[in-house]
Protein backbone atom coordinates (compact mmCIF):
# COMPACT_ATOMS: atom_id res chain seq x y z
CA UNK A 1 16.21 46.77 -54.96
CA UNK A 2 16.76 50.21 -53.42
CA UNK A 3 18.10 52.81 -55.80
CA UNK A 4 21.18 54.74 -54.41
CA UNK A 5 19.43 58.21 -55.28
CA UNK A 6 16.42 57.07 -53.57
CA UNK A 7 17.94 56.22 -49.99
CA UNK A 8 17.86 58.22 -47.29
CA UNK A 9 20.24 57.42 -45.24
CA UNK A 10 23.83 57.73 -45.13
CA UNK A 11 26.35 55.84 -48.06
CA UNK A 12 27.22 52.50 -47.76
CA UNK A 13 30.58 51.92 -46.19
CA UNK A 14 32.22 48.84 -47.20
CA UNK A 15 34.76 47.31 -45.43
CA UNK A 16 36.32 43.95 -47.35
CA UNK A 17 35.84 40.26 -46.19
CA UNK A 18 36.04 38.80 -49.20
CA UNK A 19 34.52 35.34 -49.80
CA UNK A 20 35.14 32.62 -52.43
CA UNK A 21 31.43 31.95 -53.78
CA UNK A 22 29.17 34.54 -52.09
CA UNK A 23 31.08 37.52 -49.57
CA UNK A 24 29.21 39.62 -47.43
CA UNK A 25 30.93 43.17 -45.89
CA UNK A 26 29.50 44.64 -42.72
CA UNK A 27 29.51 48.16 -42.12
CA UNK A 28 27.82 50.49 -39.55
CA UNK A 29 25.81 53.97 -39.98
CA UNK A 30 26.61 56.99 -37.64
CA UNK A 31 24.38 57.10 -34.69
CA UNK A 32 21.80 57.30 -33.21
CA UNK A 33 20.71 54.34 -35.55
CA UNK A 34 24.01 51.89 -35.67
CA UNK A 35 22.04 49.85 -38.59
CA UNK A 36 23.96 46.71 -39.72
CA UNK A 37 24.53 46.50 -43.54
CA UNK A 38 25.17 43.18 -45.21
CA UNK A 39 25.82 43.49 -48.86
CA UNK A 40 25.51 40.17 -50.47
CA UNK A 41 27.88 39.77 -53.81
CA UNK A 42 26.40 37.20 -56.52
CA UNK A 43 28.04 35.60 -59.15
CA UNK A 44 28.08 36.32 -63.14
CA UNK A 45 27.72 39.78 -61.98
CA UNK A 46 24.23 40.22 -61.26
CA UNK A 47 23.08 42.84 -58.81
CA UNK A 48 23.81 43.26 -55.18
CA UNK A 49 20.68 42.48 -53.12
CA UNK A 50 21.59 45.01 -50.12
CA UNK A 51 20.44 43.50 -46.46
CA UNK A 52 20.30 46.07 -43.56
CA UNK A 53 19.45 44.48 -39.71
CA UNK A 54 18.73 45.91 -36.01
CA UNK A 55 21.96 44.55 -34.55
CA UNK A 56 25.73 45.34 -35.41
CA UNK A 57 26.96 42.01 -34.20
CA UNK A 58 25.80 39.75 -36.15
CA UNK A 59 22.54 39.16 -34.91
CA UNK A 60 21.15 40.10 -38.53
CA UNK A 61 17.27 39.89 -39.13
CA UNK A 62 16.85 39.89 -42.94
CA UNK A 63 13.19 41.18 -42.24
CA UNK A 64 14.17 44.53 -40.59
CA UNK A 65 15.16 45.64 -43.77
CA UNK A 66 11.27 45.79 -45.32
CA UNK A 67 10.43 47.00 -42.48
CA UNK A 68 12.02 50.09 -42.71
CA UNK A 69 12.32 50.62 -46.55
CA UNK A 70 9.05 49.81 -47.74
CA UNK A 71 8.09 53.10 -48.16
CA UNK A 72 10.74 53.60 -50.82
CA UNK A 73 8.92 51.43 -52.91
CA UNK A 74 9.96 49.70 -55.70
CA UNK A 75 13.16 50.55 -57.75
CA UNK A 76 13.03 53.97 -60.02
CA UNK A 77 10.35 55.16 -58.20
CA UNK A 78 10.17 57.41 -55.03
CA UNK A 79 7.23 57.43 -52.56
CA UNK A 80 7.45 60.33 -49.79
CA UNK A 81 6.95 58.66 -46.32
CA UNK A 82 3.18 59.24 -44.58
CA UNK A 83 2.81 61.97 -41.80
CA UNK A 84 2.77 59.65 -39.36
CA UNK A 85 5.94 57.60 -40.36
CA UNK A 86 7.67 61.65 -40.29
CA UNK A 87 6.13 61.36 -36.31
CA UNK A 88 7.49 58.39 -35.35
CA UNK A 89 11.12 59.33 -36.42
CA UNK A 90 11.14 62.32 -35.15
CA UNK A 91 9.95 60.79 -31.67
CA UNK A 92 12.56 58.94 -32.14
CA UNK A 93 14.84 61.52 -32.66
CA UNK A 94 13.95 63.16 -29.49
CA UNK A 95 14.31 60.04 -27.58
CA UNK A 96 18.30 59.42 -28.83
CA UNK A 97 19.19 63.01 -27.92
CA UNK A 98 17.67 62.89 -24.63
CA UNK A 99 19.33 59.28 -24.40
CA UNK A 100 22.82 60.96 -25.54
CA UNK A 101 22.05 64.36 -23.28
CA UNK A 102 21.35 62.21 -20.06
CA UNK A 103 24.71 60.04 -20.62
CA UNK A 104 26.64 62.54 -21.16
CA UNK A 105 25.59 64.12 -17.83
CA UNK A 106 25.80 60.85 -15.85
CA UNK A 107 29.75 60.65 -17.39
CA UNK A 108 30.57 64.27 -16.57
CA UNK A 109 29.28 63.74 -12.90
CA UNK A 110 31.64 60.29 -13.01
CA UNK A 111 34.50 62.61 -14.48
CA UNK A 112 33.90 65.30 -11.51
CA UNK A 113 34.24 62.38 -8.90
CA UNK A 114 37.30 60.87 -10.50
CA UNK A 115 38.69 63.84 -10.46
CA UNK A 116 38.13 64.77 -7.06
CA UNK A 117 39.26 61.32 -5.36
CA UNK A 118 42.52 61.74 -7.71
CA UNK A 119 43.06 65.26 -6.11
CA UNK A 120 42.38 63.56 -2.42
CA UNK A 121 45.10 60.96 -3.51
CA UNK A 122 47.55 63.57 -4.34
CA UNK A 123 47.82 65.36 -1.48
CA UNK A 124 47.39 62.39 0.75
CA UNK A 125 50.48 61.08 -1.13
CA UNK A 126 52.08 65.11 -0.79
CA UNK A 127 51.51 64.67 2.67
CA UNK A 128 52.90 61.24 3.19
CA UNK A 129 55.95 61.69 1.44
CA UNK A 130 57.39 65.00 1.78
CA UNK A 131 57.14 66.36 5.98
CA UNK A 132 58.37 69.68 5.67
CA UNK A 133 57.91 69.59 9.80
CA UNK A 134 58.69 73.23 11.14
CA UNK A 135 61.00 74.09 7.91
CA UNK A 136 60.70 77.35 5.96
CA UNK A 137 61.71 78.16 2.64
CA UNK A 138 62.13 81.30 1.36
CA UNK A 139 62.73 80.72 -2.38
CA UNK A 140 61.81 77.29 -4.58
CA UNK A 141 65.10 75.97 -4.71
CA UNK A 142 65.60 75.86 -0.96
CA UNK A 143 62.57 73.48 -1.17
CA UNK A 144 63.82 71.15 -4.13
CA UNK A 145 66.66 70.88 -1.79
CA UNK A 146 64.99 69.99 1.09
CA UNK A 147 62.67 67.69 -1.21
CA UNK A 148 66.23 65.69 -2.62
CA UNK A 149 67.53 65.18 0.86
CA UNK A 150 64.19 63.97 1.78
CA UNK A 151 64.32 61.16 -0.73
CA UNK A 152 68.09 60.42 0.17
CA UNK A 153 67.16 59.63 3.47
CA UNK A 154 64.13 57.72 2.38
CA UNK A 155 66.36 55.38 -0.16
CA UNK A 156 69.77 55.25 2.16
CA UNK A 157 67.32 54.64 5.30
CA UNK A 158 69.35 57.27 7.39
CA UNK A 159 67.88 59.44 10.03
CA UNK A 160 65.54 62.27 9.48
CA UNK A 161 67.58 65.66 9.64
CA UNK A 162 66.02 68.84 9.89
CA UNK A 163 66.42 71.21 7.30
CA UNK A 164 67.98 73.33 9.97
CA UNK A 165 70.45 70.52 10.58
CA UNK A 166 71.72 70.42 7.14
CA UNK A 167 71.26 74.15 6.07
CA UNK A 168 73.40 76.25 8.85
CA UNK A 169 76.22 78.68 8.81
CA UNK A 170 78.20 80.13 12.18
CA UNK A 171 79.89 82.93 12.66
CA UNK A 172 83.71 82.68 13.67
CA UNK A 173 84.38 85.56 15.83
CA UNK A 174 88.66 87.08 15.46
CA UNK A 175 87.84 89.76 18.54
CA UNK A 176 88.17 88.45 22.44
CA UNK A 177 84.73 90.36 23.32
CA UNK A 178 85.85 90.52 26.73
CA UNK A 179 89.16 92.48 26.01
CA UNK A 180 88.54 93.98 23.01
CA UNK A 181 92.15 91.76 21.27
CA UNK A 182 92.54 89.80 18.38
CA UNK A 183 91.81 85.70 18.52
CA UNK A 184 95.19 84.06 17.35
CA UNK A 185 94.78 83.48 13.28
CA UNK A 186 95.78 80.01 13.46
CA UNK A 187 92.78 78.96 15.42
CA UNK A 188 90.29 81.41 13.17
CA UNK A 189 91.93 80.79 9.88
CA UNK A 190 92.04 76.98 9.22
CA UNK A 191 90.78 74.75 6.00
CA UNK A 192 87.42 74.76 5.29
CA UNK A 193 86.60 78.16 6.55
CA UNK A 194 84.42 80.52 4.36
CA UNK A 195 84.66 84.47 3.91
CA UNK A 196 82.10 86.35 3.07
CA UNK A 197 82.96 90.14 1.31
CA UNK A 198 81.82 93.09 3.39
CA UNK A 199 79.77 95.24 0.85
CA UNK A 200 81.41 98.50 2.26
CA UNK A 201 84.46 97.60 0.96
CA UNK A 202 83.50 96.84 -2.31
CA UNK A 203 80.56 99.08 -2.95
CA UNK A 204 81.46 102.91 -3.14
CA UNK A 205 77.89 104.39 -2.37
CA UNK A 206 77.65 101.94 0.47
CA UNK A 207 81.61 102.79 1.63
CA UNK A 208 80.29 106.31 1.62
CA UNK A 209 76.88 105.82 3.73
CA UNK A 210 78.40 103.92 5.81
CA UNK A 211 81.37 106.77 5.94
CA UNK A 212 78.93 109.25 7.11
CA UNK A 213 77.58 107.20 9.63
CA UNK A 214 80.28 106.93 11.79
CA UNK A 215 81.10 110.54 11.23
CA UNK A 216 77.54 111.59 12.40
CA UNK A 217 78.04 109.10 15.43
CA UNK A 218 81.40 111.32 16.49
CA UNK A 219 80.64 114.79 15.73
CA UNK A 220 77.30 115.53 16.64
CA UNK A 221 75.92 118.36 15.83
CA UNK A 222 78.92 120.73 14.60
CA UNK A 223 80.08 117.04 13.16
CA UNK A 224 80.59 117.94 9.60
CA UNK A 225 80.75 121.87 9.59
CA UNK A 226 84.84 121.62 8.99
CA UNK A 227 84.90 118.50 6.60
CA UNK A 228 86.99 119.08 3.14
CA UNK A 229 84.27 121.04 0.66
CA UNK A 230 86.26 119.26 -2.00
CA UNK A 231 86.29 115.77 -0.59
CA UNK A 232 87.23 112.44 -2.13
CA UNK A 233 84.97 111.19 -5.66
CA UNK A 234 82.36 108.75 -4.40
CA UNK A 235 83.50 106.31 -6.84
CA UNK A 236 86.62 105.78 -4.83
CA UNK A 237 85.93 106.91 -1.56
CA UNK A 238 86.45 103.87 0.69
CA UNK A 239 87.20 101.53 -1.64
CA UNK A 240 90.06 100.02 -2.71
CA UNK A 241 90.97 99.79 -6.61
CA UNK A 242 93.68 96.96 -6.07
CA UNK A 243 90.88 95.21 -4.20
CA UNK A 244 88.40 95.43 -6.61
CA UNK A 245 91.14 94.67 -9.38
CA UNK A 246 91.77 91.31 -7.43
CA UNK A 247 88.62 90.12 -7.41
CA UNK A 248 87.52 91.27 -11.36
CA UNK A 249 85.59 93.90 -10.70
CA UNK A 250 86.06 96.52 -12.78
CA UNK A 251 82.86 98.36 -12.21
CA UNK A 252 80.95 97.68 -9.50
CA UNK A 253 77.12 97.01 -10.37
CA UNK A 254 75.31 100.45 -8.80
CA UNK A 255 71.97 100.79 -6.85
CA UNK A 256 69.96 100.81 -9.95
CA UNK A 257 70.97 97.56 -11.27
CA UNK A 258 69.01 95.83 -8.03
CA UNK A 259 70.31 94.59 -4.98
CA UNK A 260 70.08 90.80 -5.83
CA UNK A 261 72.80 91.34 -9.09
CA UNK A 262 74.81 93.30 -6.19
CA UNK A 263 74.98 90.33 -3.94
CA UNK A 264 75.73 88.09 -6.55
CA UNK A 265 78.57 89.89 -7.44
CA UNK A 266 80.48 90.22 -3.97
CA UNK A 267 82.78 87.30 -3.53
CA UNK A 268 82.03 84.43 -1.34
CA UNK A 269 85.43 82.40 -0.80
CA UNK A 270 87.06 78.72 0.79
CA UNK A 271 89.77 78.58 2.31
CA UNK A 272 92.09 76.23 1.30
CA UNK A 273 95.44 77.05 3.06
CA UNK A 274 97.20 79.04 5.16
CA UNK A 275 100.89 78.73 5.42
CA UNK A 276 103.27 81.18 7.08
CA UNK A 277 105.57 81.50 4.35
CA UNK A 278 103.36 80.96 1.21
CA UNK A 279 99.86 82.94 3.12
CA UNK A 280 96.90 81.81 2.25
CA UNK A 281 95.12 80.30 -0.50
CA UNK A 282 91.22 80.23 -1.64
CA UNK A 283 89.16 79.81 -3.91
CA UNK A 284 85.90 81.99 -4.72
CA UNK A 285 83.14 79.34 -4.77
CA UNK A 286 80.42 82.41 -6.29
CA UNK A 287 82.08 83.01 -9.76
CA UNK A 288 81.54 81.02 -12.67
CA UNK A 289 83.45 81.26 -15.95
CA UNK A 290 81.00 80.89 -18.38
CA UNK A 291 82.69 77.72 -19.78
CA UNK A 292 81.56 74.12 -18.86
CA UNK A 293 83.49 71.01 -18.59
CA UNK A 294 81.89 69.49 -21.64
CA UNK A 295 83.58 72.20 -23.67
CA UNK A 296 87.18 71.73 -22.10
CA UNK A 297 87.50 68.13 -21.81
CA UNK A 298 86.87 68.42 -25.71
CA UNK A 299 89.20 69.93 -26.09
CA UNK A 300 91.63 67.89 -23.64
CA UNK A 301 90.32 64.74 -25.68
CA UNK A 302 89.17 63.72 -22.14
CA UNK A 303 85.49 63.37 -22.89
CA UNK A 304 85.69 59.39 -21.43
CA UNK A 305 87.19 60.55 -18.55
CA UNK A 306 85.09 63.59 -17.65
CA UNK A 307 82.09 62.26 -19.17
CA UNK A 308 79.62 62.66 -15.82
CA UNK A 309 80.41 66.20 -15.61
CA UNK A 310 79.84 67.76 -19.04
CA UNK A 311 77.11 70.14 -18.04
CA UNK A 312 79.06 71.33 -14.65
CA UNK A 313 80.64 74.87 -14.73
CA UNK A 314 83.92 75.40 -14.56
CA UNK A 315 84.46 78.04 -11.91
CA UNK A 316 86.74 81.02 -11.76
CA UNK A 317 88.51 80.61 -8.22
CA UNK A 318 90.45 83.77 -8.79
CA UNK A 319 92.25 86.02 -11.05
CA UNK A 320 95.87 84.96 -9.58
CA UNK A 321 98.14 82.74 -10.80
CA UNK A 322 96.88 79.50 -12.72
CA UNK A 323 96.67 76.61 -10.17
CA UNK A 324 99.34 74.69 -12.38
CA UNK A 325 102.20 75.98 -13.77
CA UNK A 326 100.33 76.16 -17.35
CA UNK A 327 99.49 79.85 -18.20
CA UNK A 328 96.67 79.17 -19.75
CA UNK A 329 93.93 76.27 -19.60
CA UNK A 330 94.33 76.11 -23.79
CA UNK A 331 98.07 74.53 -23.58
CA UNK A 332 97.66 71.24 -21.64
CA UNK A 333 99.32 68.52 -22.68
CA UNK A 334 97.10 65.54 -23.15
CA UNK A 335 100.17 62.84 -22.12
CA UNK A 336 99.66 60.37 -19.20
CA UNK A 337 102.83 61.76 -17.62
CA UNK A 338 101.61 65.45 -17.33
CA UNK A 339 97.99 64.19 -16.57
CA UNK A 340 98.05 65.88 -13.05
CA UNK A 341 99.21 69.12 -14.70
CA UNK A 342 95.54 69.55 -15.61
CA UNK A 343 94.41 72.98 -14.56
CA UNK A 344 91.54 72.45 -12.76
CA UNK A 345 91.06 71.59 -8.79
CA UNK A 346 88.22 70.21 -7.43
CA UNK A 347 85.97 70.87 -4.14
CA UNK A 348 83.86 67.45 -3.47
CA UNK A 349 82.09 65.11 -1.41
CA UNK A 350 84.24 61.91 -2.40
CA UNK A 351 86.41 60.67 0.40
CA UNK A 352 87.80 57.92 -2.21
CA UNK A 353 89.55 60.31 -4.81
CA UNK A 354 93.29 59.69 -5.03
CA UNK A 355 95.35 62.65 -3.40
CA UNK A 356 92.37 64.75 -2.06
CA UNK A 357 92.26 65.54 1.63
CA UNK A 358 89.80 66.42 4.15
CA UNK A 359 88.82 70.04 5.05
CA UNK A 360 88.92 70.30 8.88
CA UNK A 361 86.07 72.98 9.13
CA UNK A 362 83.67 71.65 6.79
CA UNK A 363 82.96 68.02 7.31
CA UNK A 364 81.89 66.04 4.45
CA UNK A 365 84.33 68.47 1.73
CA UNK A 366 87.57 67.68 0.38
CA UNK A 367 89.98 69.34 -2.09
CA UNK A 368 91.88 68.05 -4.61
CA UNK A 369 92.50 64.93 -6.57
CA UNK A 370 92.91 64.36 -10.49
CA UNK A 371 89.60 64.65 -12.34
CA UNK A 372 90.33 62.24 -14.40
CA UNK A 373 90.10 59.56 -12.12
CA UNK A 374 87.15 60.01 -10.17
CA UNK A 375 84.79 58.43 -12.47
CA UNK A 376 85.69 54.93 -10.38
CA UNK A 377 85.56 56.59 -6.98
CA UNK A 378 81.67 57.99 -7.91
CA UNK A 379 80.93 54.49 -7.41
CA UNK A 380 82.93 52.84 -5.21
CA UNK A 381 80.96 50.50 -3.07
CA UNK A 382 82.12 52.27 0.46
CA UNK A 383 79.93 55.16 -0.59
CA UNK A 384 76.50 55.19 1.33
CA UNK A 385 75.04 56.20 -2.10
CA UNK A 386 76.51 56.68 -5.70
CA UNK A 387 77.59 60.22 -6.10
CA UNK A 388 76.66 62.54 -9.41
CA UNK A 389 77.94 65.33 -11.41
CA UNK A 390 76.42 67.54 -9.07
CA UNK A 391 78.60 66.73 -5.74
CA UNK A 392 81.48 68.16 -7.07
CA UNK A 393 82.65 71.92 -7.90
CA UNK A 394 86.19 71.96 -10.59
CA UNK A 395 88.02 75.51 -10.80
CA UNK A 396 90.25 76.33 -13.20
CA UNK A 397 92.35 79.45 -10.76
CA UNK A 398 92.72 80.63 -7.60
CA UNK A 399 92.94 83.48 -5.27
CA UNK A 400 95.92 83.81 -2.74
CA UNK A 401 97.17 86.29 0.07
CA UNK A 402 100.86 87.18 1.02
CA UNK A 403 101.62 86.36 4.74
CA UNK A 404 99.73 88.38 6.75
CA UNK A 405 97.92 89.97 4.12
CA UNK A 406 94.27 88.34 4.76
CA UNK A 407 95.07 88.71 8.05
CA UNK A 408 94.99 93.02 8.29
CA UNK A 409 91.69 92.73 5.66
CA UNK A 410 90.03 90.91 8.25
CA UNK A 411 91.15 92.89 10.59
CA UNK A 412 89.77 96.00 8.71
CA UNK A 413 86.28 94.25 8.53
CA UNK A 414 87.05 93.52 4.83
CA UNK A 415 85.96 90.17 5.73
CA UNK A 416 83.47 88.23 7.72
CA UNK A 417 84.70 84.92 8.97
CA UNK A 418 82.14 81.69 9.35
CA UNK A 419 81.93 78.56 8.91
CA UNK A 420 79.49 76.92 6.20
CA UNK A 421 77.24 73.66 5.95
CA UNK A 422 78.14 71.92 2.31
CA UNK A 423 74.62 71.63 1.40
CA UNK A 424 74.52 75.87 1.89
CA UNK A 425 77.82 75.45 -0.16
CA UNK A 426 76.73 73.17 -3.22
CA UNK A 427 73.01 74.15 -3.62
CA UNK A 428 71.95 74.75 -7.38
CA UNK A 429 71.54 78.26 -7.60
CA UNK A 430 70.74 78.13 -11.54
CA UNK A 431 68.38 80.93 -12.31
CA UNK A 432 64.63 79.36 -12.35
CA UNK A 433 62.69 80.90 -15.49
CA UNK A 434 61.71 84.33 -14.95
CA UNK A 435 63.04 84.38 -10.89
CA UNK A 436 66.41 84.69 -9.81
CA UNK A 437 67.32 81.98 -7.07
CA UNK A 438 68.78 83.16 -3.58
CA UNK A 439 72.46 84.12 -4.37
CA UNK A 440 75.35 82.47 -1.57
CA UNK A 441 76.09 85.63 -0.48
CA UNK A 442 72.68 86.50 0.58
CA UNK A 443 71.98 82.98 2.03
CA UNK A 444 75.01 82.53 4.33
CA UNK A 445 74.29 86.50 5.97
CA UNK A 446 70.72 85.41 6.34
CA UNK A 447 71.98 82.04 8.00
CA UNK A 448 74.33 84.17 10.37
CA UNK A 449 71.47 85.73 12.22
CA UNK A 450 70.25 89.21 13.23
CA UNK A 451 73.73 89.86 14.71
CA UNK A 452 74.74 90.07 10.88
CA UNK A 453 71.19 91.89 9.75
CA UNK A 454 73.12 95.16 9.63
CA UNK A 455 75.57 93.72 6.98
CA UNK A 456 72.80 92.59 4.77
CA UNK A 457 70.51 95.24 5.25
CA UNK A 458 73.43 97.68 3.22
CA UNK A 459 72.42 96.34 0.02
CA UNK A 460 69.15 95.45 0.62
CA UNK A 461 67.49 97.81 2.77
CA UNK A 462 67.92 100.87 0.09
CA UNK A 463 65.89 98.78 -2.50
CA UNK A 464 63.52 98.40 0.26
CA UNK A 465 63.19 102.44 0.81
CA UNK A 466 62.60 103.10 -2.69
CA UNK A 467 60.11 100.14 -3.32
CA UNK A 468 58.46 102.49 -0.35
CA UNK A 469 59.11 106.23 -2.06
CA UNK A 470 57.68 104.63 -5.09
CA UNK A 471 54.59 102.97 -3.32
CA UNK A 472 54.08 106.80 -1.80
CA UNK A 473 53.80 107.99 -5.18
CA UNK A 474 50.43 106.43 -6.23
């Protein structure tokens, strides 16, 4: 019998399989030795012979166990182990860590090639799925984009497009260049078109560089020796209050607050109507209302109904007159007879909503319809794939024009007139983390061309000048 003070090596571990008559338990020792144990239970409660063998499966040899714990002698005594038997473990020893050392190389090296053929799958698959061709993205959601329109073709089977193809915006000109006279409005002005603010007429500083441009054009060099030593505050100086008023802005963000929060801020609009008694009507597709249609159609007790578009904003189309007659979004009455007083309107890419129509100048767009009934025409089976949340823009107001009115602000370059892919339209501009994404505003100017380089450069090209005083500095 072995005494348990007298053994050297680790505790037994039992693990129960119990037997009738005799039951034996099988338990292993930590490496590098992975000893069997076999402890053999007798009856009337005499001892517990303890069997240890070479083999953890089974293979027990009942000898092994004298062979390795006769120098422990017999029970209450202790007898060291010779030099030599010291020698031999320690040899062995040496041999399991260089074992251990040399397989753990040989599995690193395997680890290093895995690795590598999974990195020379990935962008074999990178390169097989997603052909960015000639296209060019200037921020990350332009290339999610392009990514999702990739896979819709892939799914629907359509033909390629080129990023190009679906990302576009053209400039609608209201000035005959060869005589100098205004295009007739009805063939500039139609449904679908988009206008995109002129920062000169919103932005005092930039109404007042721009000011002294033209003035340094005319006079030359005795130009401004006369000019009023008293002249007109910068803050109002070629701007108009009432415009600013019409539009929410109450103070206009200034240079320090960076260009991209100035772009954001200047109003990109759709035209929905023109009409030459009632003028026009439009919507300003750039301003959201900090609510989202989760949080109304709670409130409408509509949550069935508008149940794929809880996490869509609810945009502020203007600060006019409510769409409805309702004077406020809070007092809506939930009956099926005023359901279509509902105060919100809807810009989408469903051709099977009930009372929506077609914009002429931006094929693929339609306004209109009662949001609580598109949850059927998402899916209708006409569609050449299911449409989401995401396909479809709700506002809650609107912004409108006497006659004539938009008219004489285009006229007096309050304006600039174009015409607008949807994709540029209904991209996700949510910010990304740390980085703001590309506002509309910017996007549609740099989609224009360098004819319109001049408009953009206003707000961006000071930033750019002081990045450059500042790099001068160090």
């Amino acid at each position: 019998m072995v005494h348990p003070h007298h053994c050297k090596y680790t505790p037994l571990i039992l693990s129960s399989v119990l037997c009738t008559a005799n039951c034996y338990l099988y338990t292993t020792s930590p490496p590098p030795f992975q000893w069997g144990r076999r402890l053999l239970l007798t009856k009337n409660n005499a001892p517990p012979r303890v069997q240890l063998s070479s083999s953890f499966y089974d293979d027990f040899d009942e000898e092994s166990f004298y062979d390795d714990f006769q120098d422990f002698g017999e029970i209450g005594s202790f007898i060291d182990p010779n030099q030599d038997d010291k020698k031999k473990l320690k040899a062995r020893d040496s041999e399991s860590v260089d074992l251990m050392a040399s397989l753990r190389a040989r599995m690193s090296q395997v680890e290093e090639e895995d690795e590598e053929d999974d990195e020379d799958d990935y962008y074999d698959d990178d390169e097989e799925d997603l052909d960015v061709g000639d296209a060019t993205f200037s921020s990350v959601d332009e290339l999610i984009k392009f990514a999702q329109t990739k896979a819709r073709q892939k799914k629907s089977g359509g033909a390629d497009k080129t990023w190009e193809e679906e990302n576009w915006s053209k400039p609608i000109p209201h000035i005959d260049k060869a005589t100098g006279e205004p295009l007739d409005f009805d063939d500039v002005l139609k449904d679908g078109v988009v206008l995109i603010a002129n920062p000169a007429k919103f932005y005092p500083d930039i109404a007042e560089r721009v000011g002294k441009k033209k003035k340094g054009n005319k006079g030359g060099f005795m130009g401004g020796l006369f000019d009023d030593p008293f002249p007109t505050a910068p803050q109002l100086s070629g701007v108009s209050p009432a415009l600013l008023a019409k539009f929410g802005i109450m103070s206009p963000p200034t240079p320090d607050q960076g260009a991209d929060r100035r772009a954001t801020i200047l109003p990109v609009l759709f035209l929905i109507d023109r009409d030459p008694v009632m003028g026009c009507k439009a919507v300003t597709v750039n301003r959201r209302s900090g609510a989202l249609i989760g949080d109304l159609a709670t409130e409408w007790n509509k949550t069935s109904e508008l149940g794929a578009f809880f996490i869509q904003p609810v945009w502020e189309g203007g600060t006019g007159t409510v769409i409805t007659s309702q004077d406020s979004i809070t007092v809506f009455d939930n009956s099926n007879i005023n359901r279509r007083q509902l105060p919100l309107e809807m810009l989408h890419m469903c051709p099977y909503v009930n009372g929506s129509q077609p914009l002429s100048m931006c094929d693929g767009l339609y306004w209109g319809g009662d949001p609580c009934e598109v949850k059927a025409a998402m899916t209708d089976p006409r569609l050449e794939k299911p449409l989401t949340g995401f396909d479809f823009k709700f506002f809650f107001k609107d912004t409108r024009w006497l006659p004539s009115q938009l008219e004489k602000e285009i006229m007096d370059e309050t304006w600039i007139v174009a015409q607008v892919s949807k994709d540029v339209i209904f991209r996700n501009r949510d910010r990304l983390g740390p980085m703001r994404s590309k506002s509309l505003w910017k996007e549609i100017l740099e989609l224009l061309g360098d004819d319109y380089k001049h408009i953009l450069d206003l707000v961006y090209e000071e930033e750019d000048l002081e990045d450059d005083e500042d790099d001068d500095m160090y």
